[in-house]
C-alpha atoms as a PDB file:
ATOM      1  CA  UNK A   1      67.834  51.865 110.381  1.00  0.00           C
ATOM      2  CA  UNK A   2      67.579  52.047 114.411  1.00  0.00           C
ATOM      3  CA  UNK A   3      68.480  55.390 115.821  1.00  0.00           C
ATOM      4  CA  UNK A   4      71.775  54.642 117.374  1.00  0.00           C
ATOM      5  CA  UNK A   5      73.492  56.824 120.728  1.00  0.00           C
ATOM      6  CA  UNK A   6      76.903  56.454 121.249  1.00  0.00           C
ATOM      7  CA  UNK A   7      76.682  57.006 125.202  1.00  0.00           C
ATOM      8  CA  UNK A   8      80.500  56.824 126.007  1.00  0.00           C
ATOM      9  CA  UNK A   9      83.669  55.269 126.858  1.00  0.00           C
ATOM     10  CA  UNK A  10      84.235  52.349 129.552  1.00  0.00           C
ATOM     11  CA  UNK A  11      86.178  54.074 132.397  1.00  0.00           C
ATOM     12  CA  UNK A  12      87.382  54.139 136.077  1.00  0.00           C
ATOM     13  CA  UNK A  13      85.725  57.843 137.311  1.00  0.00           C
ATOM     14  CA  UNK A  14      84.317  58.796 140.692  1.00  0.00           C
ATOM     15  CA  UNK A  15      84.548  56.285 143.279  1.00  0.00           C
ATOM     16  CA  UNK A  16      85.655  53.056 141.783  1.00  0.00           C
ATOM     17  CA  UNK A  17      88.104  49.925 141.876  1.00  0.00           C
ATOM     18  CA  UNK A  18      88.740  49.816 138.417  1.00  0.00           C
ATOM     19  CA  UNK A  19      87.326  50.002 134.509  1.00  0.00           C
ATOM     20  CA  UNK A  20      84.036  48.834 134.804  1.00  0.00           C
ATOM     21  CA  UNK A  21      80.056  49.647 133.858  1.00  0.00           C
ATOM     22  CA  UNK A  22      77.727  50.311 137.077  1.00  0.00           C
ATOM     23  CA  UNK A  23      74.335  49.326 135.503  1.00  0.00           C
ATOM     24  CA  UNK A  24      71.432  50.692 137.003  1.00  0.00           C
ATOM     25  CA  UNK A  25      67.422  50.845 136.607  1.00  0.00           C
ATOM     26  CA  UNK A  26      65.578  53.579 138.530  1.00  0.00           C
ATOM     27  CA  UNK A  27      61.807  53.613 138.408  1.00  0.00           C
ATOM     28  CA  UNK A  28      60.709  56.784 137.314  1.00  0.00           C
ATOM     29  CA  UNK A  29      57.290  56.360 139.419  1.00  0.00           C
ATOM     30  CA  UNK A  30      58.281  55.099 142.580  1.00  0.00           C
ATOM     31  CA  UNK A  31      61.891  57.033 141.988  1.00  0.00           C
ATOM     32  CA  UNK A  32      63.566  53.300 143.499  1.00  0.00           C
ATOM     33  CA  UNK A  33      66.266  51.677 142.289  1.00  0.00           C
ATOM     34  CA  UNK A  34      65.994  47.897 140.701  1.00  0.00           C
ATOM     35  CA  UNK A  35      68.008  45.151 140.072  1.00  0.00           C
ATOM     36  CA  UNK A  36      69.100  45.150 136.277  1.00  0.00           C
ATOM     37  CA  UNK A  37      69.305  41.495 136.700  1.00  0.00           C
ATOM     38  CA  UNK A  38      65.573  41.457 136.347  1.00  0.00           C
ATOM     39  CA  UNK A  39      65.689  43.988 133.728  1.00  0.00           C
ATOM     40  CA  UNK A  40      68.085  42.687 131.356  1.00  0.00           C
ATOM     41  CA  UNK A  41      65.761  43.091 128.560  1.00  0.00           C
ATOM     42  CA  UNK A  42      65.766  46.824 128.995  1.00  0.00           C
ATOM     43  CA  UNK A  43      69.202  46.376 127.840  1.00  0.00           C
ATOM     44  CA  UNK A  44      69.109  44.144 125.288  1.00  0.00           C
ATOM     45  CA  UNK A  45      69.753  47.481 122.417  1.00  0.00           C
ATOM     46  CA  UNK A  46      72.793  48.667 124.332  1.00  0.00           C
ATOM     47  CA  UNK A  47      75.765  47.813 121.745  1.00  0.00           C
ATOM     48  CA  UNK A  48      79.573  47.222 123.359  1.00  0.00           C
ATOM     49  CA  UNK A  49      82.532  47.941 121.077  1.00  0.00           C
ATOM     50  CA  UNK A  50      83.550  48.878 117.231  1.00  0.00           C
ATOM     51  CA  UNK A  51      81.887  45.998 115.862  1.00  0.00           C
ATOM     52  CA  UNK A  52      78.599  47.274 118.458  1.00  0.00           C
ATOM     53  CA  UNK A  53      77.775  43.804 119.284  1.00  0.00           C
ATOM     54  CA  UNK A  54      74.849  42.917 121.942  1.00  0.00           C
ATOM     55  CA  UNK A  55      75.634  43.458 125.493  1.00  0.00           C
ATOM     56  CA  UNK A  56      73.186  40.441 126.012  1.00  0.00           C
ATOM     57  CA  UNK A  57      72.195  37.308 123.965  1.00  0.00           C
ATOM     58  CA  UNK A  58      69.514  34.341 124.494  1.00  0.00           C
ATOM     59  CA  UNK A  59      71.094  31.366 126.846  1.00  0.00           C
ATOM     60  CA  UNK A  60      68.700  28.811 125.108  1.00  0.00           C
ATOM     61  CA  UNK A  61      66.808  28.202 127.773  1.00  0.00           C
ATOM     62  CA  UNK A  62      64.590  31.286 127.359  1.00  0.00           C
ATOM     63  CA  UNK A  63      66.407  34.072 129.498  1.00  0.00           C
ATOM     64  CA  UNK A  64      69.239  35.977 128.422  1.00  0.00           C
ATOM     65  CA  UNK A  65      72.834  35.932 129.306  1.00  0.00           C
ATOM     66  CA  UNK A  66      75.957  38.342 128.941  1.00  0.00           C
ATOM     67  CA  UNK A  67      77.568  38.333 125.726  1.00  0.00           C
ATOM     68  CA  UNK A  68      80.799  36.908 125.732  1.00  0.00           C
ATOM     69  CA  UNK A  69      81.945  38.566 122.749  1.00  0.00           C
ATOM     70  CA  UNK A  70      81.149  41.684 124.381  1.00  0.00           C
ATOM     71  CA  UNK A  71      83.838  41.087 126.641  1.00  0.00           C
ATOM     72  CA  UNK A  72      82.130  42.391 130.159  1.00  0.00           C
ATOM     73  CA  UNK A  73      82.412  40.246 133.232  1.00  0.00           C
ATOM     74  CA  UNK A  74      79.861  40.683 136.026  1.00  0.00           C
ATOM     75  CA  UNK A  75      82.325  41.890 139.056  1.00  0.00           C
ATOM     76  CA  UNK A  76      79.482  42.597 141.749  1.00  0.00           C
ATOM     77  CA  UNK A  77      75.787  42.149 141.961  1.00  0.00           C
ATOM     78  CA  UNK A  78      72.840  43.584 143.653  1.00  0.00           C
ATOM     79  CA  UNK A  79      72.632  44.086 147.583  1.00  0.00           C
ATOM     80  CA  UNK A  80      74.870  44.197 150.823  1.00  0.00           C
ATOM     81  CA  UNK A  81      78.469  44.040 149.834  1.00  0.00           C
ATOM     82  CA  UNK A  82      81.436  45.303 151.336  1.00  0.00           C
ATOM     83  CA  UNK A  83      84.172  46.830 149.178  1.00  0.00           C
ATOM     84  CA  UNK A  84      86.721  48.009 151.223  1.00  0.00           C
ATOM     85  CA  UNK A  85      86.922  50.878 149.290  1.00  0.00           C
ATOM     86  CA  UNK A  86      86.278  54.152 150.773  1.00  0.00           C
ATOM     87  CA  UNK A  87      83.151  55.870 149.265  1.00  0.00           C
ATOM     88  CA  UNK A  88      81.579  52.933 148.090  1.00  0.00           C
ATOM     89  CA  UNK A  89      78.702  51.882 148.905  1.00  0.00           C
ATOM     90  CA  UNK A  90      77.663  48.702 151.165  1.00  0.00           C
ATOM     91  CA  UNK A  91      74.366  48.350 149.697  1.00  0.00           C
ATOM     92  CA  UNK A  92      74.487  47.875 145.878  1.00  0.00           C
ATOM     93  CA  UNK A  93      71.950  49.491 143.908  1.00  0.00           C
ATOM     94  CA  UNK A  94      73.036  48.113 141.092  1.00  0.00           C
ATOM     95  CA  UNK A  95      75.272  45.510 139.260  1.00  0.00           C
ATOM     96  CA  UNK A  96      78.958  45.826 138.328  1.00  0.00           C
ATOM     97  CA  UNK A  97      80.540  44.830 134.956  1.00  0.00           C
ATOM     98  CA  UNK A  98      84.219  44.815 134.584  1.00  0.00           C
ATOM     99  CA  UNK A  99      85.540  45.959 130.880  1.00  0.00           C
ATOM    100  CA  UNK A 100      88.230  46.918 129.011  1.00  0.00           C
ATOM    101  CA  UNK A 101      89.140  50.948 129.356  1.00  0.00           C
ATOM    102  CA  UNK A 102      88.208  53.351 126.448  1.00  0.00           C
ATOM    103  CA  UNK A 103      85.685  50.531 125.094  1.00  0.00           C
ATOM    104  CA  UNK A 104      82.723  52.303 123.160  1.00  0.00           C
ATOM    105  CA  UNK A 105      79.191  51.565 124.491  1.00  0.00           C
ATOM    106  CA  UNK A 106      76.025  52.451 122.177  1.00  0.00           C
ATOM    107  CA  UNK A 107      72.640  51.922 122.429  1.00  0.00           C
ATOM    108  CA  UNK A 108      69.785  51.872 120.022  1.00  0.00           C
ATOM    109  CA  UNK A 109      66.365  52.536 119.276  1.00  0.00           C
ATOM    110  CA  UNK A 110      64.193  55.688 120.729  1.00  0.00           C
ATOM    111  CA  UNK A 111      65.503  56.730 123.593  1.00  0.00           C
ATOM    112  CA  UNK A 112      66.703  60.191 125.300  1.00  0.00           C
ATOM    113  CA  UNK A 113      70.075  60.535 126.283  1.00  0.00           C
ATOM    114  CA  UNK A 114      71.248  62.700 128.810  1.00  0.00           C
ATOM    115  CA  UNK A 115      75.354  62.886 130.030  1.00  0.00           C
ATOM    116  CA  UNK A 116      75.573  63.749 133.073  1.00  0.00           C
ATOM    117  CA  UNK A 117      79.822  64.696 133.864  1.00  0.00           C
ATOM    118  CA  UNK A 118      81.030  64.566 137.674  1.00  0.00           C
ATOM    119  CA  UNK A 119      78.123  62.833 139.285  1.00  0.00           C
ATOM    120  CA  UNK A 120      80.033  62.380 142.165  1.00  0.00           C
ATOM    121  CA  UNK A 121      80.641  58.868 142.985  1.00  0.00           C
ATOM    122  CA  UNK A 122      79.113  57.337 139.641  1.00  0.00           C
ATOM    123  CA  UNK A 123      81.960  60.101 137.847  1.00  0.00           C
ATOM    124  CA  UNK A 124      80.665  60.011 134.671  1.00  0.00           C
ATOM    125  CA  UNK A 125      76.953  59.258 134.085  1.00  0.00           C
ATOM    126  CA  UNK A 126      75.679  58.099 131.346  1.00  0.00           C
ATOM    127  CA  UNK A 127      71.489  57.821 131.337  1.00  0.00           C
ATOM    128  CA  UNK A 128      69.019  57.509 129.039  1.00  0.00           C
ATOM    129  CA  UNK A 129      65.192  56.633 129.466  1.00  0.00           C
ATOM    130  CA  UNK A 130      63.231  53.654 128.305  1.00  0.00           C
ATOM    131  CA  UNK A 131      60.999  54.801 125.190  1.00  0.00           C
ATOM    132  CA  UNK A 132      58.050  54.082 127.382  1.00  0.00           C
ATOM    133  CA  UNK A 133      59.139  56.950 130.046  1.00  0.00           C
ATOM    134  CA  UNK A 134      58.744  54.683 132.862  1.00  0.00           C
ATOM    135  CA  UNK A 135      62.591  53.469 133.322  1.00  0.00           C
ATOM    136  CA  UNK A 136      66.287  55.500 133.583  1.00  0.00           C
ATOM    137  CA  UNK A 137      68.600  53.301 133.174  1.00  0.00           C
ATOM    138  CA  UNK A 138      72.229  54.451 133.615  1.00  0.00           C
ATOM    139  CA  UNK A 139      75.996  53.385 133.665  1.00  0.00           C
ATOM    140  CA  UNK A 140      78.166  54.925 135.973  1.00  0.00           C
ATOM    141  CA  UNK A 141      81.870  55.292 136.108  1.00  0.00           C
ATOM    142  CA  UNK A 142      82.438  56.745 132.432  1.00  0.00           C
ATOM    143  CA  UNK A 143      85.843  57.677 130.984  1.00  0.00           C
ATOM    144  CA  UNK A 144      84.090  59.982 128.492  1.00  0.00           C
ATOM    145  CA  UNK A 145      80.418  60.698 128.041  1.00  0.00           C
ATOM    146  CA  UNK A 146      79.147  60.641 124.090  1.00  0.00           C
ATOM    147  CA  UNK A 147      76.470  63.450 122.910  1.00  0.00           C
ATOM    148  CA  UNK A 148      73.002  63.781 123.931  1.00  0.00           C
ATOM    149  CA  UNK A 149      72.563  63.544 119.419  1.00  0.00           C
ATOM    150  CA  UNK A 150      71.594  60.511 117.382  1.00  0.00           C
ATOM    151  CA  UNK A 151      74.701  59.268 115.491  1.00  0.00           C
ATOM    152  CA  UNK A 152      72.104  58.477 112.353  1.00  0.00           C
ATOM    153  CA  UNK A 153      68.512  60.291 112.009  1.00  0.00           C
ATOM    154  CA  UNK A 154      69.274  61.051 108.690  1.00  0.00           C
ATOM    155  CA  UNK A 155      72.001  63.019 109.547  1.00  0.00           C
ATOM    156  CA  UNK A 156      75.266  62.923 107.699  1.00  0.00           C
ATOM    157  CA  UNK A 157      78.301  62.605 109.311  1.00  0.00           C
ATOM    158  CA  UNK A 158      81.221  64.924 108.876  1.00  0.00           C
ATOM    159  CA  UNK A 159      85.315  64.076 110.304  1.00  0.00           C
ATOM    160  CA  UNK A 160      84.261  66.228 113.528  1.00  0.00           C
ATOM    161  CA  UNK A 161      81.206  63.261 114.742  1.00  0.00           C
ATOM    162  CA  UNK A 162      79.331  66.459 114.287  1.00  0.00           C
ATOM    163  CA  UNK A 163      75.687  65.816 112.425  1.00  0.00           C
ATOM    164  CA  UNK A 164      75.242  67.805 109.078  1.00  0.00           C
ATOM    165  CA  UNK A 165      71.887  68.254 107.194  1.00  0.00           C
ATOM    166  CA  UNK A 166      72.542  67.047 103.863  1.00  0.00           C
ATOM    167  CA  UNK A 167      70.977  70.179 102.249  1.00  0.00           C
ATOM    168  CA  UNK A 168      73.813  72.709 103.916  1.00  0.00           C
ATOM    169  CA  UNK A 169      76.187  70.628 101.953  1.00  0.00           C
ATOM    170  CA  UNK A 170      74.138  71.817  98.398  1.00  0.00           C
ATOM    171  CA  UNK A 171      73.655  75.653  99.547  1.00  0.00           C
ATOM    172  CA  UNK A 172      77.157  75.450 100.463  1.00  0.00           C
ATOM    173  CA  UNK A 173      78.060  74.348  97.113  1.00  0.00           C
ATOM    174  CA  UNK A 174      75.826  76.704  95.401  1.00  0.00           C
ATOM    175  CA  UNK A 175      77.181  79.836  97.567  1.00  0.00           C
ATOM    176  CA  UNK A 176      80.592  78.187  97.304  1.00  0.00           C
ATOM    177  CA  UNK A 177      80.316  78.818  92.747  1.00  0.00           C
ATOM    178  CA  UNK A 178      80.157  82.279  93.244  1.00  0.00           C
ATOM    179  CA  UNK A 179      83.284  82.577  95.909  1.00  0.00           C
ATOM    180  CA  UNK A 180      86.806  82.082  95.481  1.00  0.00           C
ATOM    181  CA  UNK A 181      88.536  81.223  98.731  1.00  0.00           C
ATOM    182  CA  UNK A 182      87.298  81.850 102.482  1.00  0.00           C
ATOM    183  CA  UNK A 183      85.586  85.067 102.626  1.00  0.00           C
ATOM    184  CA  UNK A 184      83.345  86.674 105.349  1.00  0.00           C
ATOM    185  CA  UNK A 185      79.577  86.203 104.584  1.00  0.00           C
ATOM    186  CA  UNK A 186      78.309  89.504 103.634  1.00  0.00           C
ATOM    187  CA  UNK A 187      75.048  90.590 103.410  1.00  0.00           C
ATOM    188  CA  UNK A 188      74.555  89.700  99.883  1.00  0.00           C
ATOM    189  CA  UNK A 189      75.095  86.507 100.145  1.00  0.00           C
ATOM    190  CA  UNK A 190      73.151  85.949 103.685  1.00  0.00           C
ATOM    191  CA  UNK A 191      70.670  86.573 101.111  1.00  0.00           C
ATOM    192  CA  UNK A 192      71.551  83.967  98.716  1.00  0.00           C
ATOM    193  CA  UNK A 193      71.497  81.873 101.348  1.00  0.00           C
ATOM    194  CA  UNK A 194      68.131  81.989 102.678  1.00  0.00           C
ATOM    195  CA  UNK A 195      66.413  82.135  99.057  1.00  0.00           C
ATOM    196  CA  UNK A 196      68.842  78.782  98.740  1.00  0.00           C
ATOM    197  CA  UNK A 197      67.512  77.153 101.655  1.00  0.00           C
ATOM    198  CA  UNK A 198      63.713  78.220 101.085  1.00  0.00           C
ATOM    199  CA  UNK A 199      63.978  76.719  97.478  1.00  0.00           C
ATOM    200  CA  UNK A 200      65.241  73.378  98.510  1.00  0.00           C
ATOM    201  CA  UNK A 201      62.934  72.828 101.489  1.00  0.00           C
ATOM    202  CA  UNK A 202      60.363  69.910 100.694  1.00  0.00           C
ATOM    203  CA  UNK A 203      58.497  70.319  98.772  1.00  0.00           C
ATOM    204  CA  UNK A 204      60.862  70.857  95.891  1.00  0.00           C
ATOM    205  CA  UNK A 205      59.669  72.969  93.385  1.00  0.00           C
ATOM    206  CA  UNK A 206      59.969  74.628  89.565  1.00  0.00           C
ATOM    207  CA  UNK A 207      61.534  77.698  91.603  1.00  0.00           C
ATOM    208  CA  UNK A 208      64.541  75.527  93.094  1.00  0.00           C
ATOM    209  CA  UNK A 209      65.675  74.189  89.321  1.00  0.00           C
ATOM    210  CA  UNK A 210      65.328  77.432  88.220  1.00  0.00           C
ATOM    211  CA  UNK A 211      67.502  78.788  90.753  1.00  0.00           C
ATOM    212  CA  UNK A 212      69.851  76.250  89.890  1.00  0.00           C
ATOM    213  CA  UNK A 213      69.988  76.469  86.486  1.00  0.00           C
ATOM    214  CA  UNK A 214      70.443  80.437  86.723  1.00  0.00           C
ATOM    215  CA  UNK A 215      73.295  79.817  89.140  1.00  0.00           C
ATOM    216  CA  UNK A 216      75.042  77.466  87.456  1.00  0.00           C
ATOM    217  CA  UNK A 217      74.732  79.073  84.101  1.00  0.00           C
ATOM    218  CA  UNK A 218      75.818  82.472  86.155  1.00  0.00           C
ATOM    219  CA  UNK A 219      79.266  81.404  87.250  1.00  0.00           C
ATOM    220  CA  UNK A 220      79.662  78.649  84.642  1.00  0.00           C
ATOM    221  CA  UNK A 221      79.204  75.145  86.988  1.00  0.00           C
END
């Protein structure tokens, strides 16, 4: 399964006319800004929604188009443009997609995700890096900003969106047959603990079943 980033919520911040995406593409060797029009393929894993469907899709004629199940419009391209709004730019360096507020955006595959809150005119920031290093791309305008964390990587989720290892769950349960209700760690069983979680570290061996076994014969499990 693809790594997937949840990098945020669809929003109005900073200076802007309304809920929309500002897409951008800097070049991390030159440190300019390109059109994403000629990069759409460098978006091609970003994911729009609950259902995460593709931002972009093939047209059939061998480029790619937006998605209209994605449900962005493009509301102003790259270059000279004149707003009316104060703050805004008259040169875009970029390319504007109107959206729905609050909508989830994802994206997948290797990348490194970094928020960025307040960026002053963008608002919100949301960038991440191409997995070959030479791209950020970035959407600007954010109502909220997800977590610089993989939502899978063989993590387990928990009700919080917080990512658990799956082994904490079995030394909780095995510190968990010897307590009755929420107590403060003690020392004792800090110990417990760490002889827990150097027994089930891969390799697993004899000395983890035995441990088991002894603790679940102990306080009857």
């Amino acid at each position: 399964m693809a790594n997937i980033t949840r990098l945020g919520q669809l929003g109005s911040t900073g200076v802007s006319s309304g809920p929309h995406l500002h897409a951008y593409v800097k070049n991390l060797a030159t440190g300019e800004y390109e059109d994403p029009g000629i990069h759409r393929s460098k978006f091609l894993n970003v994911r729009v929604g609950p259902n995460r469907v593709p931002k972009y899709i093939e047209d059939g004629k061998g480029g790619l188009q937006l998605n209209p199940a994605a449900g962005l419009t493009l509301t102003s391209g790259w270059g000279p443009r004149d707003t009316g709004i104060a703050g805004a730019s008259t040169y875009h360096r970029g390319r504007d997609y109107g959206g729905a507020e609050g909508t989830d955006i994802f994206v997948e595959g290797d990348v490194k995700f970094t928020p960025r809150p307040n960026a002053g005119g963008y608002g919100n920031l949301a960038t991440w890096t191409t997995p070959d290093q030479k791209f950020e791309l970035g959407y600007g305008h954010m109502k909220t900003l997800g977590e610089a964390a993989d939502l899978t990587g063989g993590k387990v989720q928990d009700p919080s969106g917080a990512g658990v290892d799956p082994n904490e769950f079995l030394v909780g349960y095995l510190l968990g047959a010897g307590m009755s209700g929420p107590q403060k760690e003690s020392g004792k069983t800090t110990m417990k603990r760490q002889l827990i979680q150097q027994a089930i570290r891969p390799p697993q061996s004899n000395m983890f079943n035995d441990l088991l076994s002894m603790t679940a014969g102990q306080y009857g499990v």
